[in-house]
N, C-alpha and C. Protein backbone atom coordinates (compact mmCIF):
# COMPACT_ATOMS: atom_id res chain seq x y z
N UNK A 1 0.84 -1.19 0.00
CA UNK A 1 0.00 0.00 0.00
C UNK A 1 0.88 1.24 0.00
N UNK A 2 0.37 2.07 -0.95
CA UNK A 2 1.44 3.46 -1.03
C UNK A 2 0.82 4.57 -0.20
N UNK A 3 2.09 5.16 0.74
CA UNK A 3 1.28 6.84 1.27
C UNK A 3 1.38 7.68 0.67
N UNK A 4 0.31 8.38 0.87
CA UNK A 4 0.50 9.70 0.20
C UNK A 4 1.05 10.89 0.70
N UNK A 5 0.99 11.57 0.56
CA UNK A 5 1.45 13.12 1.15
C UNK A 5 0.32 13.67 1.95
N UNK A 6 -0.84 13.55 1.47
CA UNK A 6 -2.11 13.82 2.12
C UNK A 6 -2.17 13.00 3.52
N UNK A 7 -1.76 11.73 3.33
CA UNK A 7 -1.97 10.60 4.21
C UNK A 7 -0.72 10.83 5.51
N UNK A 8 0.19 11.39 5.32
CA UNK A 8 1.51 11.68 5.82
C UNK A 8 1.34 12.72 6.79
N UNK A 9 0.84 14.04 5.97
CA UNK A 9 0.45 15.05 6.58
C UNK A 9 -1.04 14.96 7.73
N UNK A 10 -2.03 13.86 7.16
CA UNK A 10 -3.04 13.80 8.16
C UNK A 10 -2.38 13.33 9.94
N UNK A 11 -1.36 12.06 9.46
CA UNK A 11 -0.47 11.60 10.72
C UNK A 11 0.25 12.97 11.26
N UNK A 12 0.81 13.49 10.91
CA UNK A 12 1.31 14.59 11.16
C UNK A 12 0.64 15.18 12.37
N UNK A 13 -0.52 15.92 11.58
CA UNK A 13 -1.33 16.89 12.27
C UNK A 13 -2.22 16.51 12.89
N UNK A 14 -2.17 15.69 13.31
CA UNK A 14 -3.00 14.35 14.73
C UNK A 14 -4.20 13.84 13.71
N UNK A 15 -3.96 13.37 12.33
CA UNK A 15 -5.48 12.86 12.08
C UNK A 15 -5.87 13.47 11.35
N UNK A 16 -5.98 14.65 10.42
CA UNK A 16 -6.92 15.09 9.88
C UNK A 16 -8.28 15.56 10.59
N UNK A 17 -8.17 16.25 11.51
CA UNK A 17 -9.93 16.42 12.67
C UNK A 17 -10.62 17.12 11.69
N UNK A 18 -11.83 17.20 12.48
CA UNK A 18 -12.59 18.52 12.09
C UNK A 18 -12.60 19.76 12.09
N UNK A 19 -11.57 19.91 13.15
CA UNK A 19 -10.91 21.28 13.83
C UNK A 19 -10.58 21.43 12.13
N UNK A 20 -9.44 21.35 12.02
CA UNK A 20 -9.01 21.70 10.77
C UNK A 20 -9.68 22.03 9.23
N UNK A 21 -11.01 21.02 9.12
CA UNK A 21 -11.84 21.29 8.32
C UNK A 21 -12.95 22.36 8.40
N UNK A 22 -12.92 23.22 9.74
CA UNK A 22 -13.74 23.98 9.53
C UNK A 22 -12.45 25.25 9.92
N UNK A 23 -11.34 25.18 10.12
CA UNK A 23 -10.87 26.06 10.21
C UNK A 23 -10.31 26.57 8.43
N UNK A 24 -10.57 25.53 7.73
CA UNK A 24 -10.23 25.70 6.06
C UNK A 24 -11.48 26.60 5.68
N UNK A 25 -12.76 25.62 6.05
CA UNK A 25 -14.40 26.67 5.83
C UNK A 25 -14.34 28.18 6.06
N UNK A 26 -13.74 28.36 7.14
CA UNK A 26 -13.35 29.94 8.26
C UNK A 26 -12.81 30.59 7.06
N UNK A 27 -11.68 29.85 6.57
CA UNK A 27 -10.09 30.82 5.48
C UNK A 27 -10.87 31.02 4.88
N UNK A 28 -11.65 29.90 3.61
CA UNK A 28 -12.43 29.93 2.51
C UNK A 28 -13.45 31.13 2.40
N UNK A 29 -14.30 30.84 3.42
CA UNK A 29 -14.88 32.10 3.42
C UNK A 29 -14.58 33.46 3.77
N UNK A 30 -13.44 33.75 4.34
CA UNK A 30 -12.44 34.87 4.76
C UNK A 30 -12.27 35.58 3.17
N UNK A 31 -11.65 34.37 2.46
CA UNK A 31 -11.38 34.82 1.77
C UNK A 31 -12.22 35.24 0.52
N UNK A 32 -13.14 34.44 0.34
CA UNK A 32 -14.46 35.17 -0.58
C UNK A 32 -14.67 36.71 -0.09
N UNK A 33 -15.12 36.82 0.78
CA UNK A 33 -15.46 38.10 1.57
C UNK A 33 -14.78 38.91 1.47
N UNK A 34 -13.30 39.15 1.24
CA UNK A 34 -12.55 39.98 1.64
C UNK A 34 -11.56 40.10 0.38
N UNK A 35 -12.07 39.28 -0.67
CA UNK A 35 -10.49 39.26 -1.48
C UNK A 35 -10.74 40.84 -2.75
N UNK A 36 -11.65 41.29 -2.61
CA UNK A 36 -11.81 42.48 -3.44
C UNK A 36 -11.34 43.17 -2.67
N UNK A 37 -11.47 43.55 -1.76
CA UNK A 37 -10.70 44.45 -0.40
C UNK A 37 -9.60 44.86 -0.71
N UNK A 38 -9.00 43.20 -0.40
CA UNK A 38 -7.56 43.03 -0.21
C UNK A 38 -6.83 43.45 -1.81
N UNK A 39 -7.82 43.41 -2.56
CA UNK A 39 -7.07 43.07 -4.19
C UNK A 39 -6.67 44.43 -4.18
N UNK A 40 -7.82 45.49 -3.65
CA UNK A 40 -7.61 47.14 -4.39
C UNK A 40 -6.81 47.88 -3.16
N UNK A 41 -6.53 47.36 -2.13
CA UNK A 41 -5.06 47.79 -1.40
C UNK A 41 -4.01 47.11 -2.06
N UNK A 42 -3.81 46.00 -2.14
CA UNK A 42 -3.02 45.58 -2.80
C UNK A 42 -2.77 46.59 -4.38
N UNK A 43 -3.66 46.79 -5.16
CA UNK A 43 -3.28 47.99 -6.10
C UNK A 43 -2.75 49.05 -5.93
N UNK A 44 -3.44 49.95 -5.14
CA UNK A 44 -3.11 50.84 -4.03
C UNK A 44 -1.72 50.98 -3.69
N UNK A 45 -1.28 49.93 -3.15
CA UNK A 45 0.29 49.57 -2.52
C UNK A 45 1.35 49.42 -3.83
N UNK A 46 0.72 48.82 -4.85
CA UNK A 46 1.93 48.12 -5.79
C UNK A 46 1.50 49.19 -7.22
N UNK A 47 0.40 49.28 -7.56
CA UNK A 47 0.34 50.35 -8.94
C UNK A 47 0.34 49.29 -10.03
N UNK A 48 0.24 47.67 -9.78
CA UNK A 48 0.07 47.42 -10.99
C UNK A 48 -0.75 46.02 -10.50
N UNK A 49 -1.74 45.66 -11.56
CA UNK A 49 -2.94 44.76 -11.09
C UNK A 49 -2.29 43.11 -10.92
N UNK A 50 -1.01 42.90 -11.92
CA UNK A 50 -0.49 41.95 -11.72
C UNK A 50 0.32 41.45 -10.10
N UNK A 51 1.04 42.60 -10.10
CA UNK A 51 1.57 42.21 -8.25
C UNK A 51 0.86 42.87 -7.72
N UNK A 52 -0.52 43.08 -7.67
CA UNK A 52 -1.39 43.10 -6.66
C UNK A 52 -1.77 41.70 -6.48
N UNK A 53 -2.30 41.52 -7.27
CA UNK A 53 -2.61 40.03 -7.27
C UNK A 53 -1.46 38.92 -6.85
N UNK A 54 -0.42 39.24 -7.06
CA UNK A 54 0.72 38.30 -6.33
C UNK A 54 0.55 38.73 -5.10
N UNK A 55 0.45 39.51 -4.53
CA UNK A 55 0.77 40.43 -3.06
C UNK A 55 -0.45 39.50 -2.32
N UNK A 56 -1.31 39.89 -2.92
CA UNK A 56 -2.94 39.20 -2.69
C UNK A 56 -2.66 37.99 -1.50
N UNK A 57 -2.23 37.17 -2.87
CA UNK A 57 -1.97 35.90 -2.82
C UNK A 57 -1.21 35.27 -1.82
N UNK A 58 0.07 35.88 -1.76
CA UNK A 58 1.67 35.74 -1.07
C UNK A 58 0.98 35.95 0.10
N UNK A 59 0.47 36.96 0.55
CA UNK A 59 -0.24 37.42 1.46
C UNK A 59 -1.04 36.12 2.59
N UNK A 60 -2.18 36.07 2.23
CA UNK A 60 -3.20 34.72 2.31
C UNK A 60 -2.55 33.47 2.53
N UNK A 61 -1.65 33.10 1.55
CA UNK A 61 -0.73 32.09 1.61
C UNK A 61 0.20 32.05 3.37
N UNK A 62 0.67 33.09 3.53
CA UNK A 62 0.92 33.39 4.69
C UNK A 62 -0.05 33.41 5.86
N UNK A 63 -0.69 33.69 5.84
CA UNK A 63 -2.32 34.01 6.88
C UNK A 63 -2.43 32.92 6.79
N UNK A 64 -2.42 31.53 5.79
CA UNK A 64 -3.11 30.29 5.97
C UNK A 64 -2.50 29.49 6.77
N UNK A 65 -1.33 29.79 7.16
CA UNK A 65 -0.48 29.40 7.86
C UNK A 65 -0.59 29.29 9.56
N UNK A 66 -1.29 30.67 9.35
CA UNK A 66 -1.46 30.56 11.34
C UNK A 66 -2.74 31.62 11.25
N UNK A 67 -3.58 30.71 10.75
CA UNK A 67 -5.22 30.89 10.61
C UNK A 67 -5.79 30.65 11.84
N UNK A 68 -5.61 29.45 12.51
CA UNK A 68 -5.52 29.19 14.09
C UNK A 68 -5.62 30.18 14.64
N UNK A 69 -4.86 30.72 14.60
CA UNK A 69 -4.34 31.88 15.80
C UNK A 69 -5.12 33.11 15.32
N UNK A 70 -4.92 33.17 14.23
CA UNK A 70 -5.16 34.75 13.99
C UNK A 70 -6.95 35.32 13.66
N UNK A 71 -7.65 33.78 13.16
CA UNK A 71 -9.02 33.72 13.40
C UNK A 71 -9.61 33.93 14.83
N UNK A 72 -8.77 33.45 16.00
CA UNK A 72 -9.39 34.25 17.22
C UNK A 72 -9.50 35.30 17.70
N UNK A 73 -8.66 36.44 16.70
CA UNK A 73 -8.23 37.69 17.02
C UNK A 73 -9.17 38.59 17.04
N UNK A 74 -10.34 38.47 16.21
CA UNK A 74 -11.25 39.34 15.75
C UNK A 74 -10.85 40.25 14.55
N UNK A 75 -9.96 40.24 14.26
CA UNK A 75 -9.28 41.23 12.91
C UNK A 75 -8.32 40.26 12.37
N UNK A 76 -8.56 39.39 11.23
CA UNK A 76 -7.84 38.81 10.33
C UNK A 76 -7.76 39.61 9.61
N UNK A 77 -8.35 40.97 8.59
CA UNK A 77 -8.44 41.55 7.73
C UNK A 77 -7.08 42.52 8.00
N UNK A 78 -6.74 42.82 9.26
CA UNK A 78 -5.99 43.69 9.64
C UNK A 78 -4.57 43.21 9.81
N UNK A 79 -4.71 41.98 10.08
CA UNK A 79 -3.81 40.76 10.01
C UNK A 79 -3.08 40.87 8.43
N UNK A 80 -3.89 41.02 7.49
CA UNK A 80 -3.61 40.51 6.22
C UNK A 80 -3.11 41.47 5.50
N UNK A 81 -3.48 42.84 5.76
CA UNK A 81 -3.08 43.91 4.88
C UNK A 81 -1.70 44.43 5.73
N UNK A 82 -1.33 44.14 6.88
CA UNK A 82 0.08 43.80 8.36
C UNK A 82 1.02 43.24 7.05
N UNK A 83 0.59 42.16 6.33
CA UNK A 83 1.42 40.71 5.56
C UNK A 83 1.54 41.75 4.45
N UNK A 84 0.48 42.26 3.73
CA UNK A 84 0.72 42.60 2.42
C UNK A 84 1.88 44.25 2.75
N UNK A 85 1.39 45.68 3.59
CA UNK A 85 2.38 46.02 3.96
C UNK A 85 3.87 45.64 3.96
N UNK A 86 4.00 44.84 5.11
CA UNK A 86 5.19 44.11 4.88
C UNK A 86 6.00 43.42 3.58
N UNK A 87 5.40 42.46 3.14
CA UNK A 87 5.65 42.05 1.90
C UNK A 87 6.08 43.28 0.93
N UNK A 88 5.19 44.19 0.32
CA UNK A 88 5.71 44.92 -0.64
C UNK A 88 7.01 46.29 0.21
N UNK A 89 6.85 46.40 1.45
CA UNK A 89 7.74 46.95 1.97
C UNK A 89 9.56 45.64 1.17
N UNK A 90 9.43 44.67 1.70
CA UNK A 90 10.40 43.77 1.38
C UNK A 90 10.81 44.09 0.18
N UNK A 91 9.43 43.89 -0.97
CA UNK A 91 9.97 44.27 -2.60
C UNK A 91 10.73 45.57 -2.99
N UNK A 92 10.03 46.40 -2.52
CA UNK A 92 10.68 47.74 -2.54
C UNK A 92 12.16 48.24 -2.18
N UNK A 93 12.18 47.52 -1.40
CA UNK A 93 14.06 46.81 -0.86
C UNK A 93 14.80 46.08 -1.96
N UNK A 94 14.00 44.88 -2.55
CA UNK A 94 14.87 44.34 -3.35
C UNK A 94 14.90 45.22 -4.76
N UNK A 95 13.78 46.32 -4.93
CA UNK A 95 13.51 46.57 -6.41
C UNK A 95 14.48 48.34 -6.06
N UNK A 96 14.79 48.39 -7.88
CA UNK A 96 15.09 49.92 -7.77
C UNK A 96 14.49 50.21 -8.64
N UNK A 97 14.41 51.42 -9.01
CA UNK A 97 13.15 52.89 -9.04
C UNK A 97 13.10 52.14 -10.61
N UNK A 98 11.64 52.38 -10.62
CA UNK A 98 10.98 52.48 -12.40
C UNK A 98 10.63 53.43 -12.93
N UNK A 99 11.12 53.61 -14.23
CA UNK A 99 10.73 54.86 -14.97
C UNK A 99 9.81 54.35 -16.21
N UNK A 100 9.05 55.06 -16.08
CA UNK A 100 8.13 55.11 -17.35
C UNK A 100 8.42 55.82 -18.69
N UNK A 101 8.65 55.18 -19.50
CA UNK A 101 9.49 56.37 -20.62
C UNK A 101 8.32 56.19 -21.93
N UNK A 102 7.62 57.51 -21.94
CA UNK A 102 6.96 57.57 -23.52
C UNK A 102 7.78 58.61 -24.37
N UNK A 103 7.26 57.85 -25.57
CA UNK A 103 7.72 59.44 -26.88
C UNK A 103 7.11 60.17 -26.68
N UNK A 104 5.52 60.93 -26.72
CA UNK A 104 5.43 61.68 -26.70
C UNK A 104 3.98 61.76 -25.20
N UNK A 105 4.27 63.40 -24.37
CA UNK A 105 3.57 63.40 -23.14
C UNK A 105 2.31 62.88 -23.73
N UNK A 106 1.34 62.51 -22.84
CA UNK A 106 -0.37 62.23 -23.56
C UNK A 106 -0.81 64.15 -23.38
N UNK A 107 -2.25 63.73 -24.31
CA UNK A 107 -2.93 64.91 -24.63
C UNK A 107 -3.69 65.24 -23.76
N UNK A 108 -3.94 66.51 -23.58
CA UNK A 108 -5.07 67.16 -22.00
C UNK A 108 -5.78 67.88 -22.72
N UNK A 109 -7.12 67.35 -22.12
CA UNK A 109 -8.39 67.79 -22.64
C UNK A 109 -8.36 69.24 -22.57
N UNK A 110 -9.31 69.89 -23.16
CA UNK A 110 -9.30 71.31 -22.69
C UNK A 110 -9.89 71.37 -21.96
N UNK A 111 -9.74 72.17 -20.57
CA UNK A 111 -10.98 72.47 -19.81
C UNK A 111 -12.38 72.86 -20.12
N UNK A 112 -13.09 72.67 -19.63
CA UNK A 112 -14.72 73.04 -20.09
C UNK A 112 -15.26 73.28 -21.44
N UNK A 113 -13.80 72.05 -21.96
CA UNK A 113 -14.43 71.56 -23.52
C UNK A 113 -15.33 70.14 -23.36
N UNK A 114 -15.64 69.54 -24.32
CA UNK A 114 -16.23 68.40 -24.76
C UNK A 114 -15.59 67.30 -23.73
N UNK A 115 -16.78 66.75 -22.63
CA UNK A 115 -16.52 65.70 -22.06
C UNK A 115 -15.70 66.44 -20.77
N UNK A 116 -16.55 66.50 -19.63
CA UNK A 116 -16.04 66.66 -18.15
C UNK A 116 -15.46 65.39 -17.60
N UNK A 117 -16.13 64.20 -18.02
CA UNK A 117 -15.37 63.28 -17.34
C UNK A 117 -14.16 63.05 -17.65
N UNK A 118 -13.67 63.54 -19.00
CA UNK A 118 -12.75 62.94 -19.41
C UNK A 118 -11.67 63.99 -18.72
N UNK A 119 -11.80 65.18 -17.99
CA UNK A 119 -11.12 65.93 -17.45
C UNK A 119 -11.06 65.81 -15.39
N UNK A 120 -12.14 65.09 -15.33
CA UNK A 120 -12.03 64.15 -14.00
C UNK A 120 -10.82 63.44 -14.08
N UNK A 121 -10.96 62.26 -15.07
CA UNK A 121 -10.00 61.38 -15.15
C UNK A 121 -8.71 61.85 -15.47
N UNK A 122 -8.65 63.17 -16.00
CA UNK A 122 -6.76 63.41 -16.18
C UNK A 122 -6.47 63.80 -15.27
N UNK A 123 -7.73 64.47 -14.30
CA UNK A 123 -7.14 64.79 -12.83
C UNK A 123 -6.26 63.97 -11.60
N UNK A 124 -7.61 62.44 -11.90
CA UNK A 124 -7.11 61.87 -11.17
C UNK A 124 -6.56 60.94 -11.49
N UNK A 125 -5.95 60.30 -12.90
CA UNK A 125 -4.57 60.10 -13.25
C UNK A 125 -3.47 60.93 -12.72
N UNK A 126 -3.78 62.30 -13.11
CA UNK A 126 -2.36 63.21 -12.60
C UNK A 126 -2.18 62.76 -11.04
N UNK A 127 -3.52 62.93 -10.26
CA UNK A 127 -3.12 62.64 -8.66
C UNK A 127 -2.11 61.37 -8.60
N UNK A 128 -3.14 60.29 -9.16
CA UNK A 128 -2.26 58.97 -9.26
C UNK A 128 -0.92 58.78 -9.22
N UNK A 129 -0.39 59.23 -10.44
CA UNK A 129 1.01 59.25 -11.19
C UNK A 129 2.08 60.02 -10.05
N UNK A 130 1.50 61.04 -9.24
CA UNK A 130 2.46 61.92 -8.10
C UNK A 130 2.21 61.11 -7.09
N UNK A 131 1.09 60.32 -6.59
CA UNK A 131 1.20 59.32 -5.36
C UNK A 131 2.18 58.20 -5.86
N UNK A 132 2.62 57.90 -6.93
CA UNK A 132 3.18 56.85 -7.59
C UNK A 132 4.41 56.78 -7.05
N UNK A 133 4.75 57.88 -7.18
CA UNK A 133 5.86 59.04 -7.33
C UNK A 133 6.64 59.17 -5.96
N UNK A 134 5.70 59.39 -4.69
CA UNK A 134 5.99 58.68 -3.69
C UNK A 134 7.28 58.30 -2.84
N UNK A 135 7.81 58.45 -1.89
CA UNK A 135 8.99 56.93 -1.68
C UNK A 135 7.56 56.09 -0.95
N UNK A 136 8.28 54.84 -0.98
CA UNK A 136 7.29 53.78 -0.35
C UNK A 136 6.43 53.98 1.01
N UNK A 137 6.87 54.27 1.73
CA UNK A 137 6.48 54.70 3.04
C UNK A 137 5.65 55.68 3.11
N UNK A 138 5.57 56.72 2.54
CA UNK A 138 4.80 57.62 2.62
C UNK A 138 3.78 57.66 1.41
N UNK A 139 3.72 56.83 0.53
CA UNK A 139 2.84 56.37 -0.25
C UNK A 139 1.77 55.13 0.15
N UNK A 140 2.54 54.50 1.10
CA UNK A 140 1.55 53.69 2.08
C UNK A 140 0.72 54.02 3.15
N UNK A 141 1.05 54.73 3.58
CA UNK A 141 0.53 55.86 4.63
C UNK A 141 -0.72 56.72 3.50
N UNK A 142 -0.48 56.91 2.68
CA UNK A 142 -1.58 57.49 1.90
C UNK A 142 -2.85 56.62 1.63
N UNK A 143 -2.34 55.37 0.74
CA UNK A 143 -3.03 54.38 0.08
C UNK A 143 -3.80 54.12 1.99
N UNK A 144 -3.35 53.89 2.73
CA UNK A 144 -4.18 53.11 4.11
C UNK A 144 -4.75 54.40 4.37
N UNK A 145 -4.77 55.33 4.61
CA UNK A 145 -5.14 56.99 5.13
C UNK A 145 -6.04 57.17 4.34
N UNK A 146 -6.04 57.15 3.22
CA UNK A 146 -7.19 57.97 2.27
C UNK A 146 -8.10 57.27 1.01
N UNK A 147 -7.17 56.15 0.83
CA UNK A 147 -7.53 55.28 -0.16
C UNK A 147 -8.46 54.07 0.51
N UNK A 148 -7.70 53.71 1.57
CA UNK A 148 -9.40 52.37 3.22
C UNK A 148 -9.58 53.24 3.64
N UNK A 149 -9.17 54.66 3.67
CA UNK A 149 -10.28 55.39 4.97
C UNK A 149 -9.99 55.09 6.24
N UNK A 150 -8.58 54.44 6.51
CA UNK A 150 -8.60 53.89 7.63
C UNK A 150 -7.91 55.48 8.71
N UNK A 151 -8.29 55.29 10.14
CA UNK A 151 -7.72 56.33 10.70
C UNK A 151 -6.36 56.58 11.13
N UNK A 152 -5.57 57.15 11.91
CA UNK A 152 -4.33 57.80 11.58
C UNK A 152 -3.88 56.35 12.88
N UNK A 153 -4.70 56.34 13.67
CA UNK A 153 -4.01 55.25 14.58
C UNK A 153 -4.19 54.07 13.90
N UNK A 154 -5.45 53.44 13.23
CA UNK A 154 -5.35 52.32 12.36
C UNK A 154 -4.38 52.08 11.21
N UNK A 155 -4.00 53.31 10.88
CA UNK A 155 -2.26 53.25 9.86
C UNK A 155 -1.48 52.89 10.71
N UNK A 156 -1.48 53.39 11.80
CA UNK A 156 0.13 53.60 12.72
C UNK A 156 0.24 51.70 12.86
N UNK A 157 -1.39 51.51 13.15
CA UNK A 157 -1.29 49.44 13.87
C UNK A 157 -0.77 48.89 12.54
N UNK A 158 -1.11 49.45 11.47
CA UNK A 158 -1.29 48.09 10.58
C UNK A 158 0.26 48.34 10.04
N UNK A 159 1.06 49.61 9.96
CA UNK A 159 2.50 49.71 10.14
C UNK A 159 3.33 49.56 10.87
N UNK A 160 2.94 49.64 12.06
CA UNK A 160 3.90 49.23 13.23
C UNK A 160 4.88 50.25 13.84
N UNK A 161 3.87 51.58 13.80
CA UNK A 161 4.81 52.54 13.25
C UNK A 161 3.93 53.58 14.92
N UNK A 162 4.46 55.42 15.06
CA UNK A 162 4.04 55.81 15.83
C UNK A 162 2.79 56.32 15.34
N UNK A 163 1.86 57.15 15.58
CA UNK A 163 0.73 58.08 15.28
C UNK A 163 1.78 59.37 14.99
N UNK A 164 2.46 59.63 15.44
CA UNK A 164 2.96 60.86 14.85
C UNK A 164 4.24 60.71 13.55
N UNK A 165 3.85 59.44 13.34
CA UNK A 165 4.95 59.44 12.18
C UNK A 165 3.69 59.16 10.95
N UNK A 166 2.73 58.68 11.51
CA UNK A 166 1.74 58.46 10.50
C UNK A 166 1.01 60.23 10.17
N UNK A 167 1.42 61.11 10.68
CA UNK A 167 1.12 62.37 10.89
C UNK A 167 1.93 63.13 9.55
N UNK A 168 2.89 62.88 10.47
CA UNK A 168 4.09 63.65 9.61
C UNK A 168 4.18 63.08 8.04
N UNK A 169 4.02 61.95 7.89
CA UNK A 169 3.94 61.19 6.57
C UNK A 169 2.89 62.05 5.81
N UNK A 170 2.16 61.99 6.31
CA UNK A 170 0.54 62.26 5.86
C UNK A 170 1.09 64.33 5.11
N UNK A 171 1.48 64.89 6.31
CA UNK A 171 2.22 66.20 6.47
C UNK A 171 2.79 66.47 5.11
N UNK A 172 4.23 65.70 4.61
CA UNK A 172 4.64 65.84 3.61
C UNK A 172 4.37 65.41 2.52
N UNK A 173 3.45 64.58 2.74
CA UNK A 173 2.89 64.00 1.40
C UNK A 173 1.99 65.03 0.76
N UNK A 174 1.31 65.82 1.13
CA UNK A 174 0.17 66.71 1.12
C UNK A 174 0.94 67.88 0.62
N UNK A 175 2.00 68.19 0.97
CA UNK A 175 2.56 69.16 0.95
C UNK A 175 3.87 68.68 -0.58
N UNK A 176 3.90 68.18 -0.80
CA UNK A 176 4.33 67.45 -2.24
C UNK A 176 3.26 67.47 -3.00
N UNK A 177 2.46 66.78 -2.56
CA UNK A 177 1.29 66.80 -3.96
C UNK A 177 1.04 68.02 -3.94
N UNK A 178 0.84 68.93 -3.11
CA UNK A 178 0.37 70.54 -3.62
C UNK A 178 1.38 71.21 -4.28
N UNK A 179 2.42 70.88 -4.11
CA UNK A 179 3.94 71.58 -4.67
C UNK A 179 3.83 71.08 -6.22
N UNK A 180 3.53 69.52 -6.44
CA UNK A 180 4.01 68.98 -7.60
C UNK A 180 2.43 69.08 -8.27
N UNK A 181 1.38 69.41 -7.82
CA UNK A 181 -0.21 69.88 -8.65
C UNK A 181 0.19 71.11 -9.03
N UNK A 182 0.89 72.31 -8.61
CA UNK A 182 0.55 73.16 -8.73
C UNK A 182 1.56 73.47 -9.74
N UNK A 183 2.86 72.66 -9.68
CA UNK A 183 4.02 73.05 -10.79
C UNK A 183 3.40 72.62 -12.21
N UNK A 184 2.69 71.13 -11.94
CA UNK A 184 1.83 71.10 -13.45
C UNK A 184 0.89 71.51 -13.64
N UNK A 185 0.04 72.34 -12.68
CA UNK A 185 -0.75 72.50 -13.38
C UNK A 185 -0.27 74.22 -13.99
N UNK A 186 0.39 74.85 -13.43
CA UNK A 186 0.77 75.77 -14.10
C UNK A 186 1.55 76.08 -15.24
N UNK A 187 2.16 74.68 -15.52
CA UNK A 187 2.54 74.32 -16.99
C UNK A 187 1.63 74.50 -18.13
N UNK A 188 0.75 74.23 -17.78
CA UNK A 188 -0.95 74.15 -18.70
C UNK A 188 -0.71 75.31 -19.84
């Protein structure tokens, strides 16, 4: 008779119980519930839909790990975006700076010509592209601050960081984007 890996791992972990099968039900549905959440911080954090979706993932993958524990907490969600933080904090370490290089700038609508939305959207592309712009840290502090809505002490937990550094972040970031809105938009 051959074992399996399944069969190996049930000995392992005393048996295969039920404990375990409803603590998979718990993840499963954790994760239905929550994975749009997690997907558009994860965007938020990384700027591109592909390693969001890795981040996502890497993320969860981790959480599944000590689901046990962290399902008693009352905040797995807070738990998870702790992992994804972290994680792209790590990448950002291993990665250096990307530049976007086109031939020619894109075209800007005219103001209070044809199509307002389409002058929404260069707005908030332009916002985008200067949060992009960012160093990591204080672009995370944004994306959790303004992008979840979360509050200045719920940044500080899910960074690990003080309330007054989640302040000051917040401080210069604001004060960049008004510096760098106002240099383009006076380019116009």
């Amino acid at each position: 008779m051959e074992v399996t890996v399944a069969d190996r791992r049930r000995r392992a972990s005393g048996g295969g119980s039920a404990v375990k099968a409803a603590q998979e039900d718990s993840f499963r549905e954790f994760v239905e519930g929550s994975w749009h959440r997690l997907l558009r911080t994860a965007y938020l954090l990384t700027g591109d839909h592909g390693a969001a979706e890795d981040l996502v993932q890497t993320a969860l993958m981790r959480t599944y790990k000590r689901w046990g524990a962290i399902e008693r907490g009352d905040a797995p969600e807070v738990y998870v975006r702790r992992v994804m933080v972290n994680l792209n904090i790590s990448a950002w370490r291993r990665r250096r700076v990307v530049e976007h290089v086109v031939a020619e700038p894109p075209e800007r609508p005219e103001p209070g010509g044809r199509g307002d939305y389409q002058e929404a959207h260069a707005v908030r592309d332009e916002l985008w592209r200067t949060v992009l712009t960012m160093p990591p840290r204080m672009r995370t502090v944004f994306v959790l601050r303004y992008f979840e809505d979360l509050s200045e002490a719920e940044v500080a937990a899910v960074m690990g960081c003080a309330v007054g550094s989640v302040k000051s972040q917040v401080a210069r970031g604001l004060a960049r984007l008004r510096a760098e809105l106002r240099v383009e938009g006076s380019a116009r």
